[in-house]
C-alpha atoms as a PDB file:
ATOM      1  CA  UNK A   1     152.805 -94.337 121.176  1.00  0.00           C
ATOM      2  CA  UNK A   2     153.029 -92.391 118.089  1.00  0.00           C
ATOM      3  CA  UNK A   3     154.955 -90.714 115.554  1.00  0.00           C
ATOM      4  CA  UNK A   4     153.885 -87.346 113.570  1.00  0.00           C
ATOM      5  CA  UNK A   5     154.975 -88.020 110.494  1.00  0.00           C
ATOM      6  CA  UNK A   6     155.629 -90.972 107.977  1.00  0.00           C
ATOM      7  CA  UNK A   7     159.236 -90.267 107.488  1.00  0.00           C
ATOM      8  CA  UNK A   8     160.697 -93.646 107.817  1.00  0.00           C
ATOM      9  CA  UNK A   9     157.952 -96.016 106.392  1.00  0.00           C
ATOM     10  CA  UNK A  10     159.341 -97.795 103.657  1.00  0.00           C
ATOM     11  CA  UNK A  11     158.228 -97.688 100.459  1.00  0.00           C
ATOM     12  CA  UNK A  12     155.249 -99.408  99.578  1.00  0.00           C
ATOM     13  CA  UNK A  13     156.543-102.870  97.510  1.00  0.00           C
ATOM     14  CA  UNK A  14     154.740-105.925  96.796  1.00  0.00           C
ATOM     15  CA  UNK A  15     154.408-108.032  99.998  1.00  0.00           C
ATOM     16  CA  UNK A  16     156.019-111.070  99.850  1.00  0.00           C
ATOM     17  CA  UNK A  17     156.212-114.564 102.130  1.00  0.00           C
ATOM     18  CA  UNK A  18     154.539-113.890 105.455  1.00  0.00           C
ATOM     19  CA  UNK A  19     154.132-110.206 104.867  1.00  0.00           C
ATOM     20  CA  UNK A  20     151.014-111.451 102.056  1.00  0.00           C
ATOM     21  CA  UNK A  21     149.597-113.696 104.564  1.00  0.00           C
ATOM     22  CA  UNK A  22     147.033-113.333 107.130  1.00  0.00           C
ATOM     23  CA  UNK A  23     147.422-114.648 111.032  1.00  0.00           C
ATOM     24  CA  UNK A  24     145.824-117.721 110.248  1.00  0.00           C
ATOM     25  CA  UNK A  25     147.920-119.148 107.760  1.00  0.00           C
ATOM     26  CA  UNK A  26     151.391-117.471 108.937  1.00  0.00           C
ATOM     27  CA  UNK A  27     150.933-118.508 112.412  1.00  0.00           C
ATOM     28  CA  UNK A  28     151.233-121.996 111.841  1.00  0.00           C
ATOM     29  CA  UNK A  29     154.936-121.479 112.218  1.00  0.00           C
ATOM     30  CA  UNK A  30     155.514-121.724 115.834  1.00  0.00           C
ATOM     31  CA  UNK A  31     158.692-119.390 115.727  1.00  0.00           C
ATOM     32  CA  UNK A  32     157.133-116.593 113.786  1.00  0.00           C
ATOM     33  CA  UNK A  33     154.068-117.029 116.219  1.00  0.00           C
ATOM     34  CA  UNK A  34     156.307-116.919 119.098  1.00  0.00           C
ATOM     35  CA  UNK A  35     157.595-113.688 117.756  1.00  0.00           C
ATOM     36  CA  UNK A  36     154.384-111.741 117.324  1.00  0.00           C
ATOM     37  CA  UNK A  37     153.575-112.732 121.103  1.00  0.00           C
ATOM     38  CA  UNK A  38     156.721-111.079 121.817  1.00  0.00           C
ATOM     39  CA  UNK A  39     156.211-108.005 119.857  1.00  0.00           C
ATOM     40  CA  UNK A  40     152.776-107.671 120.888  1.00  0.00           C
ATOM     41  CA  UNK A  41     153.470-107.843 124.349  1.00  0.00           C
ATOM     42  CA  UNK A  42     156.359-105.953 124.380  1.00  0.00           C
ATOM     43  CA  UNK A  43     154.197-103.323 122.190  1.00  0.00           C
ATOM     44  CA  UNK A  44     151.048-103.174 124.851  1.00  0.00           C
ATOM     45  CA  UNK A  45     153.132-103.241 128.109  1.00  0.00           C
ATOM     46  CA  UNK A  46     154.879-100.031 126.109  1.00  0.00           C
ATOM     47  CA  UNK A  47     151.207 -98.883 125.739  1.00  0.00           C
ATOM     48  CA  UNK A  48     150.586 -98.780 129.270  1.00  0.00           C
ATOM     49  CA  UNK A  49     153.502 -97.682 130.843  1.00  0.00           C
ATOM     50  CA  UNK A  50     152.646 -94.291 128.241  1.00  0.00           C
ATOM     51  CA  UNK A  51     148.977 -94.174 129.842  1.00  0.00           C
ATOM     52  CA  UNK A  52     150.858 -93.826 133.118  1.00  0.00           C
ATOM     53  CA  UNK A  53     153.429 -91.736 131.779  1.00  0.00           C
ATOM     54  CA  UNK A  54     151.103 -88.849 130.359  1.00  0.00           C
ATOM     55  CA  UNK A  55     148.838 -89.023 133.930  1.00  0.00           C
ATOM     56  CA  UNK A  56     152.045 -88.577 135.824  1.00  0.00           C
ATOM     57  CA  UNK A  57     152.987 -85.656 133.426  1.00  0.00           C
ATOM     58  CA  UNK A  58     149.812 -83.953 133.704  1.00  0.00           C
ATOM     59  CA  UNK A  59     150.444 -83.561 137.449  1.00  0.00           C
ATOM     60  CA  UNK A  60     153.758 -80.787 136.102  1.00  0.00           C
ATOM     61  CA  UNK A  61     151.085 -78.837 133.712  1.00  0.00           C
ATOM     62  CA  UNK A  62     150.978 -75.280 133.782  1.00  0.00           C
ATOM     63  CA  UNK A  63     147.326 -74.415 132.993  1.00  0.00           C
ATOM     64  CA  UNK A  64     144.505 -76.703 133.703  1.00  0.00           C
ATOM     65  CA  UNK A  65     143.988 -77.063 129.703  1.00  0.00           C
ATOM     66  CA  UNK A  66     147.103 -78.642 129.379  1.00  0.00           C
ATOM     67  CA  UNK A  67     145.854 -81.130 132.018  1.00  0.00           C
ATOM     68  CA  UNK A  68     142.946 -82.024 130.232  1.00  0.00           C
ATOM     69  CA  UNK A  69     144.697 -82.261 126.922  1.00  0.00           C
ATOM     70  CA  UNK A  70     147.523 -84.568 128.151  1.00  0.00           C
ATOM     71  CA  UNK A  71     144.652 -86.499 130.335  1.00  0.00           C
ATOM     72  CA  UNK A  72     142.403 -87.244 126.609  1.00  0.00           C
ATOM     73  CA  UNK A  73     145.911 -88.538 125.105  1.00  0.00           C
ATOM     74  CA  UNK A  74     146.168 -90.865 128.357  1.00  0.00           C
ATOM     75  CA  UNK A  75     143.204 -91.904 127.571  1.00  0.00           C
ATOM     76  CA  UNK A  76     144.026 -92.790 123.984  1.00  0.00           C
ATOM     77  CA  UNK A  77     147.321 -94.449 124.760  1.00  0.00           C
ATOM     78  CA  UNK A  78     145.090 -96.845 127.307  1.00  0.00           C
ATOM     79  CA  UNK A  79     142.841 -97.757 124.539  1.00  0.00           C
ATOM     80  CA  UNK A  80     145.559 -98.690 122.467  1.00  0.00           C
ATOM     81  CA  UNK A  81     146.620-100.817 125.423  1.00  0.00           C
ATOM     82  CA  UNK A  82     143.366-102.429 125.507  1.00  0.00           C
ATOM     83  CA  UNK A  83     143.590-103.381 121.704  1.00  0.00           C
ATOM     84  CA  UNK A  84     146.696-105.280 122.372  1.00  0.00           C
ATOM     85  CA  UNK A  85     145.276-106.990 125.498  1.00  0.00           C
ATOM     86  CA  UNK A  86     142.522-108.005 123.503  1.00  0.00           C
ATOM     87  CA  UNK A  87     144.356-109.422 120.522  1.00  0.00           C
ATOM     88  CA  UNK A  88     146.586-111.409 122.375  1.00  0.00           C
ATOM     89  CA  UNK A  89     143.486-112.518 124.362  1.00  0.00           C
ATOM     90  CA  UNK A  90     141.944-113.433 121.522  1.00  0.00           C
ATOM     91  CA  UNK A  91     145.021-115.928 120.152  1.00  0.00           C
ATOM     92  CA  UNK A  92     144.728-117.409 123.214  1.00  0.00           C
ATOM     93  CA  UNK A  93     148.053-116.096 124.946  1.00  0.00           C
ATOM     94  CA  UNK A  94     147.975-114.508 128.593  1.00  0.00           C
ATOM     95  CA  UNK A  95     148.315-111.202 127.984  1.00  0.00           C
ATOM     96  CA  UNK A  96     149.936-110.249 131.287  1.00  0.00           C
ATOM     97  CA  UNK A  97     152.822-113.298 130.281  1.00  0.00           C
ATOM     98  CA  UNK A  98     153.798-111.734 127.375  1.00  0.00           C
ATOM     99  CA  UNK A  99     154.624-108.150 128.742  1.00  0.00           C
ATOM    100  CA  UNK A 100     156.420-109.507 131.613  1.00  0.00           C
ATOM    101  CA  UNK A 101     159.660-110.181 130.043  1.00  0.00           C
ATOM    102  CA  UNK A 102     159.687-106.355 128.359  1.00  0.00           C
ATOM    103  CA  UNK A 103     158.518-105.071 132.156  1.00  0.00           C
ATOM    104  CA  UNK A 104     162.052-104.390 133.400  1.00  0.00           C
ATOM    105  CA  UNK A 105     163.899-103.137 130.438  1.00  0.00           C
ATOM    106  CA  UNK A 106     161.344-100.680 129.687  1.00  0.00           C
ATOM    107  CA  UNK A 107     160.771 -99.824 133.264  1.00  0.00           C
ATOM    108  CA  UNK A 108     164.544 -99.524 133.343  1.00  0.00           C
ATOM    109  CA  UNK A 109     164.392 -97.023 130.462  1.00  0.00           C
ATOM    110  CA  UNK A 110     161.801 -94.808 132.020  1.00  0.00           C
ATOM    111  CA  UNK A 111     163.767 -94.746 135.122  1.00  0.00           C
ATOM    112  CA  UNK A 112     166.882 -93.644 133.396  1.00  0.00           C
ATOM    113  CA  UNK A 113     165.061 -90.867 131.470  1.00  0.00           C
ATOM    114  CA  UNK A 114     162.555 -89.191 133.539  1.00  0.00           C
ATOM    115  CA  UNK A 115     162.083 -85.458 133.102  1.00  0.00           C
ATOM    116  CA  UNK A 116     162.833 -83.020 135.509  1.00  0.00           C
ATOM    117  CA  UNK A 117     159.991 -81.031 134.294  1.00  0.00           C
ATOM    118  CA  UNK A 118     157.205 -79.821 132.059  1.00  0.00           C
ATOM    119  CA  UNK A 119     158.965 -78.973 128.946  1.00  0.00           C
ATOM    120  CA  UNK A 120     161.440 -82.258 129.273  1.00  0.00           C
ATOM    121  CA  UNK A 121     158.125 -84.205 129.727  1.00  0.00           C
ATOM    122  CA  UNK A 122     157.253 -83.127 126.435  1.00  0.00           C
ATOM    123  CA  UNK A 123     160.109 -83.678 124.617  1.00  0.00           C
ATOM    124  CA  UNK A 124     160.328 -87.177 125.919  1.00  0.00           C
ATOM    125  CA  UNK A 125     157.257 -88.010 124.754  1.00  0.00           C
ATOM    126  CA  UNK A 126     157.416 -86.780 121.422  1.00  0.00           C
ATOM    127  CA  UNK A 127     160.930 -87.805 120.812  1.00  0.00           C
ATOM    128  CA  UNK A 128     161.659 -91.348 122.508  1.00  0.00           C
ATOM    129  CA  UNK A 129     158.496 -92.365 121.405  1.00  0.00           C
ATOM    130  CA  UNK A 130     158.428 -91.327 118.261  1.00  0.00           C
ATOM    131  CA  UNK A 131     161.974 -93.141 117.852  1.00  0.00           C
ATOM    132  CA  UNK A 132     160.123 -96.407 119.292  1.00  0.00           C
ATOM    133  CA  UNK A 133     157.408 -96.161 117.059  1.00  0.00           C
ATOM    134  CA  UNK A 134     159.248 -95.463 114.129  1.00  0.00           C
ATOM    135  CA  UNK A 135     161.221 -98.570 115.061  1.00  0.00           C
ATOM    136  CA  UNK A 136     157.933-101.146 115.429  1.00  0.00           C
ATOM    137  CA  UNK A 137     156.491 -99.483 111.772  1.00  0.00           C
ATOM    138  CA  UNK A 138     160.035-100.698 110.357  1.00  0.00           C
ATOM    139  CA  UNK A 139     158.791-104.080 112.006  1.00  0.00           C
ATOM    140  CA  UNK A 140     155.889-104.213 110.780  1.00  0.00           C
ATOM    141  CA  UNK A 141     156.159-104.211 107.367  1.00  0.00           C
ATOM    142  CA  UNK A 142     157.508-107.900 107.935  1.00  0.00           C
ATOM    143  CA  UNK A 143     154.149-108.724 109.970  1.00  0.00           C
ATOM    144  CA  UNK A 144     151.139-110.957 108.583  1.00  0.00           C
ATOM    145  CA  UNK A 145     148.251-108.424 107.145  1.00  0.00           C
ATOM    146  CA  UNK A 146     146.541-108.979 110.512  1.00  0.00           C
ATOM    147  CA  UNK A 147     148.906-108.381 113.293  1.00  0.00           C
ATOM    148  CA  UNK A 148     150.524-105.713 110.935  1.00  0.00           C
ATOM    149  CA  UNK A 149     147.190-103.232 110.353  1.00  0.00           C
ATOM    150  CA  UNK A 150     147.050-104.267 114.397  1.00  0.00           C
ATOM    151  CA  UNK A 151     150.307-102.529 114.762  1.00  0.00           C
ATOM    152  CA  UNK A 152     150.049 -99.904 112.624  1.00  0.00           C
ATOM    153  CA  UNK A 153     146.830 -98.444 114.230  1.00  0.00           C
ATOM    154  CA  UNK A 154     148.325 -98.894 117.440  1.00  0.00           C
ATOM    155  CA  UNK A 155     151.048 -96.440 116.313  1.00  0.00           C
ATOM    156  CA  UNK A 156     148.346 -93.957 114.957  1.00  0.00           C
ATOM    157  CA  UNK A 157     149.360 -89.840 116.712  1.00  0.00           C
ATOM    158  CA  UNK A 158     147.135 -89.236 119.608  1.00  0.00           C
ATOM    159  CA  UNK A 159     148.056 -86.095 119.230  1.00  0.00           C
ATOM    160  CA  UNK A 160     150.945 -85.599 121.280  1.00  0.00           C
ATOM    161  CA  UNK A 161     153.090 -84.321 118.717  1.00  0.00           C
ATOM    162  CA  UNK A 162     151.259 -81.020 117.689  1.00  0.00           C
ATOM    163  CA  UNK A 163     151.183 -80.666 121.006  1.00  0.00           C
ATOM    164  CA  UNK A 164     154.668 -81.025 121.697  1.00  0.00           C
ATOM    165  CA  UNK A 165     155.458 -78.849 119.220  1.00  0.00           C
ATOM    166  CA  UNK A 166     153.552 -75.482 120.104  1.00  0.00           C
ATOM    167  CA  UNK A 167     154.503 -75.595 123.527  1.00  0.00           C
ATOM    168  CA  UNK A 168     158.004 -76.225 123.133  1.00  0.00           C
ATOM    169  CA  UNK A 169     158.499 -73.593 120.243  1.00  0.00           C
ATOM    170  CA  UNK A 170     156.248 -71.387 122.592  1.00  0.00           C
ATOM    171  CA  UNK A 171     158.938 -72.047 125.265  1.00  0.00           C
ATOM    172  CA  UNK A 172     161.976 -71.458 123.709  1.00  0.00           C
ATOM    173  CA  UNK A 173     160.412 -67.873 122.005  1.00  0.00           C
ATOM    174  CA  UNK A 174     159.884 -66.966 125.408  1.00  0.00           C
ATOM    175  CA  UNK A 175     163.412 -67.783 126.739  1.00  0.00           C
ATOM    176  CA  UNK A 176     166.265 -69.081 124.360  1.00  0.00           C
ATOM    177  CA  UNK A 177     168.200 -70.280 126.511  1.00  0.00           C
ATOM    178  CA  UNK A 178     166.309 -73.362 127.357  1.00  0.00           C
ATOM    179  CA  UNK A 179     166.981 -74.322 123.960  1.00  0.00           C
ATOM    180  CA  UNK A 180     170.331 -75.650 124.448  1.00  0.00           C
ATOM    181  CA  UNK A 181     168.999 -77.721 127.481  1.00  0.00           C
ATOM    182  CA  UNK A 182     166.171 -79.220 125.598  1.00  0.00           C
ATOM    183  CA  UNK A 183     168.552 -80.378 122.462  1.00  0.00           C
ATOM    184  CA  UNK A 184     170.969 -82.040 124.988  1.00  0.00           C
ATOM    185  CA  UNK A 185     168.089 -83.989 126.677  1.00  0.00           C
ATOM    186  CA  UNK A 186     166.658 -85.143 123.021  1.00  0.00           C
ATOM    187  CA  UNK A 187     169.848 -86.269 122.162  1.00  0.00           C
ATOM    188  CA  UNK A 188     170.196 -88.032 125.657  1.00  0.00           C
ATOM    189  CA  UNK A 189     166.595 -89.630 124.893  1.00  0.00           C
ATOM    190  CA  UNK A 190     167.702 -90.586 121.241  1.00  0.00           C
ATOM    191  CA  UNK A 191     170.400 -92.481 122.491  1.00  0.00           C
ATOM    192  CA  UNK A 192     168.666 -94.530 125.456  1.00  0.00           C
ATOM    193  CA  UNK A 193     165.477 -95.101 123.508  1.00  0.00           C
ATOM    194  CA  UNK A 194     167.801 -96.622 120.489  1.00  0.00           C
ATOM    195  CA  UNK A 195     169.899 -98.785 123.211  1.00  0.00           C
ATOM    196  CA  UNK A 196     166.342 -99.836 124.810  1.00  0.00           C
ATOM    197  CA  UNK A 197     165.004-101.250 121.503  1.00  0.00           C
ATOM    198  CA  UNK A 198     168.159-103.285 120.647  1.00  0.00           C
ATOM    199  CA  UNK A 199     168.226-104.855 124.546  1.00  0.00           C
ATOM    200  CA  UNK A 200     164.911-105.751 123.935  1.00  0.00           C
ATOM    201  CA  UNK A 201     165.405-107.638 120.579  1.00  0.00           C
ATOM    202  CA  UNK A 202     168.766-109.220 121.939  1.00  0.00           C
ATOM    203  CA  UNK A 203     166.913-110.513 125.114  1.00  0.00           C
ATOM    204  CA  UNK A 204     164.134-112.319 122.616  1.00  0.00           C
ATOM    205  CA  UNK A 205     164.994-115.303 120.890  1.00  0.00           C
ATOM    206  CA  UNK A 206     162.140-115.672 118.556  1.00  0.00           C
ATOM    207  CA  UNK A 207     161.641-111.854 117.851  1.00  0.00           C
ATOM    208  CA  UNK A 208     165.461-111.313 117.220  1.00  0.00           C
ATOM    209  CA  UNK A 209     165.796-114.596 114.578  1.00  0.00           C
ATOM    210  CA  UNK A 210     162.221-112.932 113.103  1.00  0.00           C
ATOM    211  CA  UNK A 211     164.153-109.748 112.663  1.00  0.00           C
ATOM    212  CA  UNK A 212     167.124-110.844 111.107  1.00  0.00           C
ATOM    213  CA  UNK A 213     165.497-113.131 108.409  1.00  0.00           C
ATOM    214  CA  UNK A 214     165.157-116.409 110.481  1.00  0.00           C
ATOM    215  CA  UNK A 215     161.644-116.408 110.248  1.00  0.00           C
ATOM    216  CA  UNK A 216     159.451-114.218 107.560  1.00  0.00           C
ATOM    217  CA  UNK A 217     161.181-111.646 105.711  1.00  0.00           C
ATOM    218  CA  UNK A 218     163.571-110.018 107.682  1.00  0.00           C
ATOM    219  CA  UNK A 219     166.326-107.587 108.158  1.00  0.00           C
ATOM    220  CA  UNK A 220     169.803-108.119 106.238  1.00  0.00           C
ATOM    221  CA  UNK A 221     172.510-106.240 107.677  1.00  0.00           C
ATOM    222  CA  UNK A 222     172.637-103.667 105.165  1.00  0.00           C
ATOM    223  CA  UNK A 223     168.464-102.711 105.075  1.00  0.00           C
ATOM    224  CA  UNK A 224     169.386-102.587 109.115  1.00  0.00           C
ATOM    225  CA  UNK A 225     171.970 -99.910 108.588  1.00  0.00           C
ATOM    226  CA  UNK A 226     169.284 -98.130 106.261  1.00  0.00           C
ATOM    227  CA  UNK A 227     166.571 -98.670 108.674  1.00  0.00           C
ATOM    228  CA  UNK A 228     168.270 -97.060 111.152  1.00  0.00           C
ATOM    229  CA  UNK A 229     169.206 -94.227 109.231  1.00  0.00           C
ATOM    230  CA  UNK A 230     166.015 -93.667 108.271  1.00  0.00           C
ATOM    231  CA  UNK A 231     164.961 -93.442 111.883  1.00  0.00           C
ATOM    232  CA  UNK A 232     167.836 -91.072 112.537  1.00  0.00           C
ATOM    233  CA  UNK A 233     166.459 -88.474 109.782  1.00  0.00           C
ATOM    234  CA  UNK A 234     163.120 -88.798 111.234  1.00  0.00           C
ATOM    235  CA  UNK A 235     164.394 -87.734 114.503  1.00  0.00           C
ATOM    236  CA  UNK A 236     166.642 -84.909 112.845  1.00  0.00           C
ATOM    237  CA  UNK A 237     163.283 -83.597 111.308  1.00  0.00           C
ATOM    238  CA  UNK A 238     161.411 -83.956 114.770  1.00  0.00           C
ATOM    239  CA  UNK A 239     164.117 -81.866 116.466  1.00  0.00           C
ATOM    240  CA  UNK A 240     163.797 -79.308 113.915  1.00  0.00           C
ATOM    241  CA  UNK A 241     159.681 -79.029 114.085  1.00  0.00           C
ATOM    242  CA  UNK A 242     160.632 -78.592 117.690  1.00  0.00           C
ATOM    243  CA  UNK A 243     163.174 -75.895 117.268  1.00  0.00           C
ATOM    244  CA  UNK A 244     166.413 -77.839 118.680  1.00  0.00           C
ATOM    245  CA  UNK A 245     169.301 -79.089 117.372  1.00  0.00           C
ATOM    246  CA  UNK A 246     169.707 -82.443 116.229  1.00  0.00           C
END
């Protein structure tokens, strides 16, 4: 996963309550532990199902540079994958136990939204994930130091946007018209990927109470109507990098 840009990390404020604790000493609450199982899961299965995701979409490349460069981001999404694996290995939690539950849904999602081609291949990737990714950086800001810097470098660009970028501006120079199509598929993809992040929260117990306030510092009501309005200007920036229409 990955977003280009910083656009909707909040401001950096003295961490309070869980957010200025490490693992060790905020894990000892079994509902804010169950939590961070869920998100970390939930994050890596995410993780893979991209790997997957980019090798499929190399098969639709044009050139056989595009190949290789969507193949090296593959390979960076896996790694990612493998940090996740490892942490939750290393916490001593199955790791294939806590992506199951986010299997479906996400599955689900990527079922619903799969590109009919190159250039909608590329926008999906660089705007649902971006909108996903934005979404877990809002999250974690409310994490422990450990599982948050975890997160956070999970998150890190593999590169995907530039990419995105030059060869869907390169596309629509070439012929307009597939401009329209493009903005009505991001806004599709805007819409799903926002949907698939609140079934996922809803479906979780622990992570939903973590992200309301139940456990650590959560989310009142009105910092989630300025979260997500914050991730809505980062997508109308996205869609503007890529030429479209928000």
């Amino acid at each position: 996963m990955e977003t280009p840009d910083n656009a909707t990390a909040p401001e950096e404020t003295p961490r309070t309550g869980i957010a200025a604790q490490d693992w060790a000493t905020a894990s000892t609450e079994p509902n804010y532990h169950a939590a961070v199982v869920d998100l970390l899961g939930a994050l890596a299965y995410g993780e893979l199902a991209a790997f997957e995701r980019l090798a499929e979409d190399a098969k639709l490349a044009p050139t056989l540079a595009d190949k290789a460069e969507l193949a090296k981001m593959a390979s960076a999404e896996f790694h990612h994958f493998e940090r996740l694996r490892d942490r939750l290995t290393a916490i001593d939690e199955e790791p294939t136990a806590a992506m199951e539950p986010f299997a479906k849904a996400l599955d689900d999602f990527h079922r619903q939204t799969a590109p009919s081609d190159w250039l909608e291949g590329l926008v999906k990737a660089y705007v649902g994930d971006s909108i996903a990714s934005d979404f877990y950086r809002e999250v974690a800001e409310r994490l422990d130091s450990d599982t948050r810097a975890l997160v956070l470098a999970v998150l890190d660009d593999t590169g995907h946007g530039n990419f995105a970028v030059e060869k869907v501006r390169a596309a629509i120079e070439a012929d307009p018209r597939c401009g329209g199509r493009l903005a009505l598929w991001a806004r599709r993809l805007m819409g799903e990927a926002l949907s698939q992040a609140q079934r996922v929260v809803a479906d979780r117990d622990a992570l939903s109470t973590m992200l309301v306030g139940g456990v650590a510092d959560g989310f009142d009501l009105a910092e989630v109507g300025r979260m997500f309005s914050r991730i809505t200007e980062a997508h109308t920036k996205r869609m503007a990098a890529l030429g479209l229409a928000a």
